[in-house]
PDB file of N, CA and C in Angstrom:
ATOM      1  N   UNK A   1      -7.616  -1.482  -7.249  1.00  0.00           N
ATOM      2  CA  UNK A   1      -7.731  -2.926  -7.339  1.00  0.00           C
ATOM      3  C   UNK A   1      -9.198  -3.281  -7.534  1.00  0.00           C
ATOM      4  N   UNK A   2      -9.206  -4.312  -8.416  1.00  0.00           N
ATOM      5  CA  UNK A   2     -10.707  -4.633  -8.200  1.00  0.00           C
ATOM      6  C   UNK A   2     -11.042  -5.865  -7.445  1.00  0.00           C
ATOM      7  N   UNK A   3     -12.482  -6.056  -7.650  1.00  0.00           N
ATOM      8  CA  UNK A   3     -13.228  -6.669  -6.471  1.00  0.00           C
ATOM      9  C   UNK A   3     -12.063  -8.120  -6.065  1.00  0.00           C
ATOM     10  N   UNK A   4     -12.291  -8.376  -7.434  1.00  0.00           N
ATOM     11  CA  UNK A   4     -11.706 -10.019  -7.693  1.00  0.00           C
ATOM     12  C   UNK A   4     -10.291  -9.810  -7.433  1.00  0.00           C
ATOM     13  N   UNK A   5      -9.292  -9.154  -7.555  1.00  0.00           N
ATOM     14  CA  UNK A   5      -7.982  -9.333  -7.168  1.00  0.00           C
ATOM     15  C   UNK A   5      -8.007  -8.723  -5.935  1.00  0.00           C
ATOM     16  N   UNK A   6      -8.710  -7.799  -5.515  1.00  0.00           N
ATOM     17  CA  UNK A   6      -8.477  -8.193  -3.526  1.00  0.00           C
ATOM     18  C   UNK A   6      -9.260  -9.516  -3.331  1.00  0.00           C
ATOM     19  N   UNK A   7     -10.619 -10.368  -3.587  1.00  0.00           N
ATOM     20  CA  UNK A   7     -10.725 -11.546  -3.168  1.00  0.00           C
ATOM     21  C   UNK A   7      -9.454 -12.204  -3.548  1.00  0.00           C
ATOM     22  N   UNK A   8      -8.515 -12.796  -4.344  1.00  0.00           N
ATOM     23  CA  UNK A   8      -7.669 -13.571  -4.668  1.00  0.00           C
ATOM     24  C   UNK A   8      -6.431 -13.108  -3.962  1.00  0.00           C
ATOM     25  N   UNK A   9      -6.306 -11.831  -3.253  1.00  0.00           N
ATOM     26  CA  UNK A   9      -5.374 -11.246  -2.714  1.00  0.00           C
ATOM     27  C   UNK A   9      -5.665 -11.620  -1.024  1.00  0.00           C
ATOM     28  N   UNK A  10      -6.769 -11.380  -1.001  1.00  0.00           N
ATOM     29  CA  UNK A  10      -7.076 -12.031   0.298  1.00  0.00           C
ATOM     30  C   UNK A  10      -6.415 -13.591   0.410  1.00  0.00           C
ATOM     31  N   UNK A  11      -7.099 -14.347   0.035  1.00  0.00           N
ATOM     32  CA  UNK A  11      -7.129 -16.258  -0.247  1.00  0.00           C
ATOM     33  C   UNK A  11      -5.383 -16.129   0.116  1.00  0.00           C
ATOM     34  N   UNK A  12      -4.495 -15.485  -0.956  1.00  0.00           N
ATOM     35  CA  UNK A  12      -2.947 -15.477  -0.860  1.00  0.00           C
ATOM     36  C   UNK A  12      -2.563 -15.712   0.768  1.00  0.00           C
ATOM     37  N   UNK A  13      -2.817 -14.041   1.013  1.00  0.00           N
ATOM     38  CA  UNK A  13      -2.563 -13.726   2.819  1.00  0.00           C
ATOM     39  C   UNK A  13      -3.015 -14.482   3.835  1.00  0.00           C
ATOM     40  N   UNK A  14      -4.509 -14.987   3.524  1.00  0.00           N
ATOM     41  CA  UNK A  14      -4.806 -16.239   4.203  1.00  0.00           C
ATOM     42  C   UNK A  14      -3.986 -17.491   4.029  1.00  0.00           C
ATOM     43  N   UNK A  15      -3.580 -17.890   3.153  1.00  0.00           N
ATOM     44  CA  UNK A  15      -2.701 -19.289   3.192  1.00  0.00           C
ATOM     45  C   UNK A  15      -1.576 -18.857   3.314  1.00  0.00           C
ATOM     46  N   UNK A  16      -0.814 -17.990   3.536  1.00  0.00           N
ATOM     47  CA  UNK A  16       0.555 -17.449   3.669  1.00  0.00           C
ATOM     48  C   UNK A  16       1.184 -16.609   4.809  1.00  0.00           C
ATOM     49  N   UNK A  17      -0.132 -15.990   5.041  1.00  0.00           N
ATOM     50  CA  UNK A  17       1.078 -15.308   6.232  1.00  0.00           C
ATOM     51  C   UNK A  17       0.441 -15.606   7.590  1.00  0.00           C
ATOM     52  N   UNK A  18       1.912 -15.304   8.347  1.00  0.00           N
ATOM     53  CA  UNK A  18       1.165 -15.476   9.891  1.00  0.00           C
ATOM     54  C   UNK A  18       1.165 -14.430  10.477  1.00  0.00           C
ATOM     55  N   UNK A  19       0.269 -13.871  11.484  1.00  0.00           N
ATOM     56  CA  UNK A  19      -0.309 -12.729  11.692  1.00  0.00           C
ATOM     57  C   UNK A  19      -0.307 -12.881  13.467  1.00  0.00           C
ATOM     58  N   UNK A  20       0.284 -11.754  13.860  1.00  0.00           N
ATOM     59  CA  UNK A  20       0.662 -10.541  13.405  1.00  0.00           C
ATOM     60  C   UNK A  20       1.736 -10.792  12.568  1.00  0.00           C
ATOM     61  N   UNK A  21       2.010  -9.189  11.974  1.00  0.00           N
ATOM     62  CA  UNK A  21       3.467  -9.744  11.085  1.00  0.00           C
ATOM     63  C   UNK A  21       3.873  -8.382  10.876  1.00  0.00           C
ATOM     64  N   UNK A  22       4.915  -7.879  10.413  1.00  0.00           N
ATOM     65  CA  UNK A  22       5.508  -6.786   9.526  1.00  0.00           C
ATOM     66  C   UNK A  22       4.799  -7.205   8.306  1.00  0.00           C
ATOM     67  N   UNK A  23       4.263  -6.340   7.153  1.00  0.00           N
ATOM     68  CA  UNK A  23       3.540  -6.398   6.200  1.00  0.00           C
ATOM     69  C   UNK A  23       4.112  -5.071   5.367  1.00  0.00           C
ATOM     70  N   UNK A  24       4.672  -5.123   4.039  1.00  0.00           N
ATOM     71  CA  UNK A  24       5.326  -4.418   3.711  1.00  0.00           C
ATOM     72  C   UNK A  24       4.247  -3.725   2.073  1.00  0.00           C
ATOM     73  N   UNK A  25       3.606  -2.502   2.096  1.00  0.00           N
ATOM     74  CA  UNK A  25       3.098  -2.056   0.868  1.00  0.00           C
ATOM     75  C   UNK A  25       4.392  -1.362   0.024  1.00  0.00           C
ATOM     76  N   UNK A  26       3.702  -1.818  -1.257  1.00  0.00           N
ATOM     77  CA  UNK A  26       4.924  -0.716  -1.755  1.00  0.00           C
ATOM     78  C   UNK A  26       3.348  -0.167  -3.563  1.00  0.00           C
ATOM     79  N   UNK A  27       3.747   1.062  -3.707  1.00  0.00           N
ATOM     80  CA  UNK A  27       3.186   1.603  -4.490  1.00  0.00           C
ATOM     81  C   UNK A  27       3.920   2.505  -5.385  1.00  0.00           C
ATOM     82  N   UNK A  28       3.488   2.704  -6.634  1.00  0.00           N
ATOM     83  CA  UNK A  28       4.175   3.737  -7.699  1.00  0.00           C
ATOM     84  C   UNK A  28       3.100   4.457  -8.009  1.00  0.00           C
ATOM     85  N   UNK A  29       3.559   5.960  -7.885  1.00  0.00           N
ATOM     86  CA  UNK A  29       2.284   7.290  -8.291  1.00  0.00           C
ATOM     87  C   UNK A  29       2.886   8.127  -9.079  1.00  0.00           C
ATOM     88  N   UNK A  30       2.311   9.008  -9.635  1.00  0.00           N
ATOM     89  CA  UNK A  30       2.999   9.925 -10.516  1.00  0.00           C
ATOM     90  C   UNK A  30       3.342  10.888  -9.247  1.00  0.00           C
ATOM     91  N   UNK A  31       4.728  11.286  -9.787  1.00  0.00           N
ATOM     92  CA  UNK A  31       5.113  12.270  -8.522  1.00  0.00           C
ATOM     93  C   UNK A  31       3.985  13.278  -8.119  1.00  0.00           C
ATOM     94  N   UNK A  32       2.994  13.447  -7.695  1.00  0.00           N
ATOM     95  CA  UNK A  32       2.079  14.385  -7.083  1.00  0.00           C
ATOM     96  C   UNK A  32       1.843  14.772  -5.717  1.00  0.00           C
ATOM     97  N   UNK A  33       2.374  15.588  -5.355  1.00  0.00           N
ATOM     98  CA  UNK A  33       2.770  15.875  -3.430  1.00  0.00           C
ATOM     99  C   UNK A  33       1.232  15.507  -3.044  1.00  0.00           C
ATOM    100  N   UNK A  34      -0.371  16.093  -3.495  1.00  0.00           N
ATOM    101  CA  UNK A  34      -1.212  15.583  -2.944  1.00  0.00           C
ATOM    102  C   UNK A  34      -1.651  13.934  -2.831  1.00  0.00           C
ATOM    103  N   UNK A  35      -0.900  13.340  -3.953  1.00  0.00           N
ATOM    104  CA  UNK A  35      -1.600  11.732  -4.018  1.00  0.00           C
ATOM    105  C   UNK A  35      -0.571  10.840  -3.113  1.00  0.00           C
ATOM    106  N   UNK A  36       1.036  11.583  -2.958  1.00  0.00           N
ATOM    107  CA  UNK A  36       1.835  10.808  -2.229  1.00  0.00           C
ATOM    108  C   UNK A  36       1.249  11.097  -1.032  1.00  0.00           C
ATOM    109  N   UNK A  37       0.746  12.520  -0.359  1.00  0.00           N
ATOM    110  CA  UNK A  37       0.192  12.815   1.173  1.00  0.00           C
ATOM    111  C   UNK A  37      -0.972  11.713   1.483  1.00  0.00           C
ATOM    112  N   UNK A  38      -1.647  11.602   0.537  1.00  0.00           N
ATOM    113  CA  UNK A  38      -3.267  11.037   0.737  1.00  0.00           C
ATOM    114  C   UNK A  38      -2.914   9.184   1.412  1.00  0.00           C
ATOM    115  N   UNK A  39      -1.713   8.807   0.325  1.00  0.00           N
ATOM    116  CA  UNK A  39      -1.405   7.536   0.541  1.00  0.00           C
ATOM    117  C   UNK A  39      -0.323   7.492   1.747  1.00  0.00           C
ATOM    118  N   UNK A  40       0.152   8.726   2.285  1.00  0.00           N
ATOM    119  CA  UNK A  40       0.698   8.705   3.369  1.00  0.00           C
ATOM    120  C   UNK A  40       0.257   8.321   4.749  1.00  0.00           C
ATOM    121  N   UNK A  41      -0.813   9.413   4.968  1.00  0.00           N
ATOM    122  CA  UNK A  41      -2.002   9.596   5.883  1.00  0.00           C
ATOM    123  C   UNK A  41      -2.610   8.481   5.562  1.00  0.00           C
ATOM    124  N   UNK A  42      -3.105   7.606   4.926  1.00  0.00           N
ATOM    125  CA  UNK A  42      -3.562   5.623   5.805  1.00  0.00           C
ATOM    126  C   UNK A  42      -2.705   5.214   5.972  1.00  0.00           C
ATOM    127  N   UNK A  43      -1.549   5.614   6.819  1.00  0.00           N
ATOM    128  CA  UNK A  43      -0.610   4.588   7.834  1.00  0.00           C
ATOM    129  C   UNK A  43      -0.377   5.595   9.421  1.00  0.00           C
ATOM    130  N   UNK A  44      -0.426   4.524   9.890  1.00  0.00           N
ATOM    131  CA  UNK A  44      -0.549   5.444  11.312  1.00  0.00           C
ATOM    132  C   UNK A  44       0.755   6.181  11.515  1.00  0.00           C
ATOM    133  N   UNK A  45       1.468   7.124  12.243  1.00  0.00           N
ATOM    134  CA  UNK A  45       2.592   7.651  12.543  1.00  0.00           C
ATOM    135  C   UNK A  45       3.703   6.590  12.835  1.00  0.00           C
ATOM    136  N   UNK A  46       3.300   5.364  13.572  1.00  0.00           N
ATOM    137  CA  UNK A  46       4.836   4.724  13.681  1.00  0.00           C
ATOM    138  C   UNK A  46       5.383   4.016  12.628  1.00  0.00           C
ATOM    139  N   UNK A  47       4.225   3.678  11.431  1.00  0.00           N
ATOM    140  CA  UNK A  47       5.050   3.042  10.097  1.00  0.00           C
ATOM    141  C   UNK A  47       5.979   3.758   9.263  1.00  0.00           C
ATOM    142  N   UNK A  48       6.422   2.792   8.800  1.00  0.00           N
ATOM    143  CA  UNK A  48       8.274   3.015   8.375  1.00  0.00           C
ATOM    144  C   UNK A  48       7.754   2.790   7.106  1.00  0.00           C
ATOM    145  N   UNK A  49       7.808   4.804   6.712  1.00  0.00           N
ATOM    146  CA  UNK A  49       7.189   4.531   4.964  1.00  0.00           C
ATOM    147  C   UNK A  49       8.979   5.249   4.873  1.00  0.00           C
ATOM    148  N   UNK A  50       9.236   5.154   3.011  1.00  0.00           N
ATOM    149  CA  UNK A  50      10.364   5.470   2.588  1.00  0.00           C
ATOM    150  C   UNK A  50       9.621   6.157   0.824  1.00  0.00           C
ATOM    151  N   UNK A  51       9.935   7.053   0.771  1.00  0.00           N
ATOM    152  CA  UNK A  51       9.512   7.656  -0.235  1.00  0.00           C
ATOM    153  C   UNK A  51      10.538   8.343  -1.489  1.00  0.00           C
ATOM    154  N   UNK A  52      10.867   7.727  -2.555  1.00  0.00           N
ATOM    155  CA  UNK A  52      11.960   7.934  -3.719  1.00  0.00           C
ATOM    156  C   UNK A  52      11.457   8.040  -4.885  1.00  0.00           C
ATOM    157  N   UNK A  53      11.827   9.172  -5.498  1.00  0.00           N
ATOM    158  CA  UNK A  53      11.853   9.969  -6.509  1.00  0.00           C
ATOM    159  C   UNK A  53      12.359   9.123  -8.137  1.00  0.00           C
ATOM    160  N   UNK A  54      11.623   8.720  -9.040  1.00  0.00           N
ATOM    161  CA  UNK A  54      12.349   8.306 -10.230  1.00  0.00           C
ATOM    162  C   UNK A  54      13.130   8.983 -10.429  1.00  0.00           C
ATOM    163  N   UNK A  55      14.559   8.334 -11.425  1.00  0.00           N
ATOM    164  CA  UNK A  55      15.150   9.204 -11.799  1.00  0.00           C
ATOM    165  C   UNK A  55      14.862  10.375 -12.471  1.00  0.00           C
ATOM    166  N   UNK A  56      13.985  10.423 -13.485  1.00  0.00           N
ATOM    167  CA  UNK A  56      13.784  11.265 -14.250  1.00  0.00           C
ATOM    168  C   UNK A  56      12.243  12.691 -13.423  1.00  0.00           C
ATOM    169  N   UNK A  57      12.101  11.949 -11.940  1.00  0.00           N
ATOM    170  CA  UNK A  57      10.955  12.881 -11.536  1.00  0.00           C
ATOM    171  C   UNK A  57       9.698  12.993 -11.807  1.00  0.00           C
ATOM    172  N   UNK A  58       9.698  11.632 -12.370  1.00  0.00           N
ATOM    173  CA  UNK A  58       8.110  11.558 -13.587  1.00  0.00           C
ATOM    174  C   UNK A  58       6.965  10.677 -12.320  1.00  0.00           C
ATOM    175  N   UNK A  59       7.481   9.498 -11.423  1.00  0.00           N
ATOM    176  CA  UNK A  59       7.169   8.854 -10.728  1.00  0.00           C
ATOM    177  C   UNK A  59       7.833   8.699  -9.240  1.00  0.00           C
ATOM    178  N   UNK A  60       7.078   8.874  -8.333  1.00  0.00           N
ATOM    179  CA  UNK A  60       7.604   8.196  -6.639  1.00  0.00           C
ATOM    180  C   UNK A  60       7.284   6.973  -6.533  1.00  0.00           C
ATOM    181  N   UNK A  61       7.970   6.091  -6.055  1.00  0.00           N
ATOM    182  CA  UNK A  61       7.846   5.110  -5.065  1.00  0.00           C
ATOM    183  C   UNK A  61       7.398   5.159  -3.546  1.00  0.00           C
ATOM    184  N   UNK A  62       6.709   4.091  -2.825  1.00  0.00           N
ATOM    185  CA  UNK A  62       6.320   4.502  -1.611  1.00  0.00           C
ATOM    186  C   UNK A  62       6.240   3.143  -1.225  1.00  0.00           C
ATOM    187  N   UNK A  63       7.056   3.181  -0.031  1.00  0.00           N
ATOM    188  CA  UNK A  63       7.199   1.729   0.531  1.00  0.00           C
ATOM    189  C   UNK A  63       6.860   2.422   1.638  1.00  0.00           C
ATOM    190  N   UNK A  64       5.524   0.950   2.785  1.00  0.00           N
ATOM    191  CA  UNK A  64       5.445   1.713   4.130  1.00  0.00           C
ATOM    192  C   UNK A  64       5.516   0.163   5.347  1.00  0.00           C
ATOM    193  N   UNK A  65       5.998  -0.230   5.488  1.00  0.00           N
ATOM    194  CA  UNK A  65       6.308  -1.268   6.609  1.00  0.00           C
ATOM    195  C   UNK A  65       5.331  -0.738   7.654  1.00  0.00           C
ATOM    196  N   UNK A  66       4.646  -1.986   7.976  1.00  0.00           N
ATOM    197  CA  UNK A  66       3.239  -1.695   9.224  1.00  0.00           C
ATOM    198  C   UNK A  66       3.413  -2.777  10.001  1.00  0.00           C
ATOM    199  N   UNK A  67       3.383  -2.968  11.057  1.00  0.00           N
ATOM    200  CA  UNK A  67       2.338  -4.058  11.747  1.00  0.00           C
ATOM    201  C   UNK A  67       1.039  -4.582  11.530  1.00  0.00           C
ATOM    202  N   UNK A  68       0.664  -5.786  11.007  1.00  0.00           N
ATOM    203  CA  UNK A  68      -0.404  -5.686  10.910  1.00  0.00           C
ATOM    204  C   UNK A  68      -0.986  -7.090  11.851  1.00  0.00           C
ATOM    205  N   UNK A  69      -2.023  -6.841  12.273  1.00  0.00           N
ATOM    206  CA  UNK A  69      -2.595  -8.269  12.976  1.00  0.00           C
ATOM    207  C   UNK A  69      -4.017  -9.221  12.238  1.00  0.00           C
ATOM    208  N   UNK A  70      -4.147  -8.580  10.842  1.00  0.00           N
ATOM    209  CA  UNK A  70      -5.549  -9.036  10.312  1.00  0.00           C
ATOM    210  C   UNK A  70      -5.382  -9.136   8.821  1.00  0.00           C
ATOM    211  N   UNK A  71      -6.022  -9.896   7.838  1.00  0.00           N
ATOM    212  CA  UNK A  71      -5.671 -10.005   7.035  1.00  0.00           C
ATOM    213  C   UNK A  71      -6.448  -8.769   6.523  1.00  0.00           C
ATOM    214  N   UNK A  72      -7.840  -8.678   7.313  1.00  0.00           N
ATOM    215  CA  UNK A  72      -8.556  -7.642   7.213  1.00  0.00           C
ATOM    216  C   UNK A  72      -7.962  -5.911   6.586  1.00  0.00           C
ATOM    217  N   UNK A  73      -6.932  -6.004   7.837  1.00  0.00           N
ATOM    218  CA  UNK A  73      -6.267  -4.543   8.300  1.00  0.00           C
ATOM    219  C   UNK A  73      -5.580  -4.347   6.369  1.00  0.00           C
ATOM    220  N   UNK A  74      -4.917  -5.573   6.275  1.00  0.00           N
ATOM    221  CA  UNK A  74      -3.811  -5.369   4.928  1.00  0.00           C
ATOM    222  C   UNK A  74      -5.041  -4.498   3.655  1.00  0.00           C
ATOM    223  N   UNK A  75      -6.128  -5.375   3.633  1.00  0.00           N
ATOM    224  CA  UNK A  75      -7.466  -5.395   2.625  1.00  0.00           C
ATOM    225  C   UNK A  75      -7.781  -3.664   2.550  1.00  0.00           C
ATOM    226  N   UNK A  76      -7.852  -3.411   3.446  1.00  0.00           N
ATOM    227  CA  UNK A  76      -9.114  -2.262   4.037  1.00  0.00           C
ATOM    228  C   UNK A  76      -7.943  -1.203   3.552  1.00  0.00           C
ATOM    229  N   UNK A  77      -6.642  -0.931   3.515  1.00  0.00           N
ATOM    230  CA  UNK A  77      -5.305  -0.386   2.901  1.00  0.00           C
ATOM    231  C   UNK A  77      -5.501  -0.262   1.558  1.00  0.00           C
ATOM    232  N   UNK A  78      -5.710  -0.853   0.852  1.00  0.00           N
ATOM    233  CA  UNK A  78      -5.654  -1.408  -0.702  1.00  0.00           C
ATOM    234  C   UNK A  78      -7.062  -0.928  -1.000  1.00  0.00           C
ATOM    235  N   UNK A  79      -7.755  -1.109  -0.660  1.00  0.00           N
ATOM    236  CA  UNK A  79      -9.230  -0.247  -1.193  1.00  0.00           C
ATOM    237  C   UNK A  79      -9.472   0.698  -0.877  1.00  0.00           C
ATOM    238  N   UNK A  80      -8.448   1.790   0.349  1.00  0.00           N
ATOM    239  CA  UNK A  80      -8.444   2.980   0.057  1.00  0.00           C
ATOM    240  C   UNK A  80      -7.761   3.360  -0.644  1.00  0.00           C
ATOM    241  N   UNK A  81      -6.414   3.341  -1.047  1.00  0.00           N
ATOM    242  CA  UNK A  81      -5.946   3.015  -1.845  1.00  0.00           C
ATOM    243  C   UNK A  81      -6.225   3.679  -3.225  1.00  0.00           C
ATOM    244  N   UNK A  82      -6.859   2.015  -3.859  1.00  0.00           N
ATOM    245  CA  UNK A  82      -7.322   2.002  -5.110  1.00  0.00           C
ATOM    246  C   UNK A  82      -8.406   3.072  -5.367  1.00  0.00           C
ATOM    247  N   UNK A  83      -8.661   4.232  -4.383  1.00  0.00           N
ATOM    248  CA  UNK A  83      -9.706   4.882  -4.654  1.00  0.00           C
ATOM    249  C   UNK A  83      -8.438   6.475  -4.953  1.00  0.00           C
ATOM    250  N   UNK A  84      -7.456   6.382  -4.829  1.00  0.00           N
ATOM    251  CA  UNK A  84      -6.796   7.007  -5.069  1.00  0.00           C
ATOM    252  C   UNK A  84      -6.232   7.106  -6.695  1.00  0.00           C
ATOM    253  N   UNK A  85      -6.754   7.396  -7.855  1.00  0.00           N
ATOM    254  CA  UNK A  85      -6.033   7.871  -9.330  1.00  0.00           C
ATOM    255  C   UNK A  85      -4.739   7.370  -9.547  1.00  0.00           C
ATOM    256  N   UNK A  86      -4.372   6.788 -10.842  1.00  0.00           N
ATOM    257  CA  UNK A  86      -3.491   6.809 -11.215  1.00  0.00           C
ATOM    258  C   UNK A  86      -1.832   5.552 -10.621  1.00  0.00           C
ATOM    259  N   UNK A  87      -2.865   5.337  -9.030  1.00  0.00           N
ATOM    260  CA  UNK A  87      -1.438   4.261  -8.073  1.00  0.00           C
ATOM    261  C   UNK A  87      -1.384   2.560  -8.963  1.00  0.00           C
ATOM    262  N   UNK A  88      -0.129   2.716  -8.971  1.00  0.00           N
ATOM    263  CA  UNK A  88       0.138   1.085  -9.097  1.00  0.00           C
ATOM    264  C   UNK A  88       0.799   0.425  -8.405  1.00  0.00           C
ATOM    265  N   UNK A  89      -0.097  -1.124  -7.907  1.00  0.00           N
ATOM    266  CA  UNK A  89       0.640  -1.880  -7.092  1.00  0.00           C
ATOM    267  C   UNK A  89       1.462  -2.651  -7.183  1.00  0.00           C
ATOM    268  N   UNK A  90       2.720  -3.042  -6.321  1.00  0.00           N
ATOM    269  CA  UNK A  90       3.257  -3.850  -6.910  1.00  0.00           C
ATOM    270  C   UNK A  90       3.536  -4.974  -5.219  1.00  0.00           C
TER     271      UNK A  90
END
């Protein structure tokens, strides 16, 4: 993500959500066991990630349900993240 769509991503979460909250990421990677682990490991052990295979095996999905209490916490996710190759957000 860049600078300007986490600022505008921020502004969103600020006028929209109330916090704490369930906060739901969801991401598409090319199936790669190291880039799905990397984006695994920034969620702590009790989030409720779900991880599915395209049909064809070309791409995973990765949904991870968190708690979050900051709009901060959501931000600081997404720019590690985006330092990760190839992820798209949705």
């Amino acid at each position: 993500m860049t600078e300007q769509e986490l600022v505008t991503l921020r502004k969103t979460l600020e006028e929209t959500t109330t916090l704490p909250s369930v906060y739901m990421y969801k991401f598409i990677v090319q199936s790669d066991n190291r880039k799905i682990a990397l984006i695994e490991n920034l969620f702590e052990t009790d989030a409720d990630i779900h991880i599915k295979e395209s049909g064809n095996g070309k791409y995973t999905s990765i949904t991870a349900k968190v708690v979050v209490v900051s709009v901060d916490e959501i931000i600081e996710v997404y720019k590690k993240v985006s330092e990760i190759e190839g992820v798209i957000f949705l």
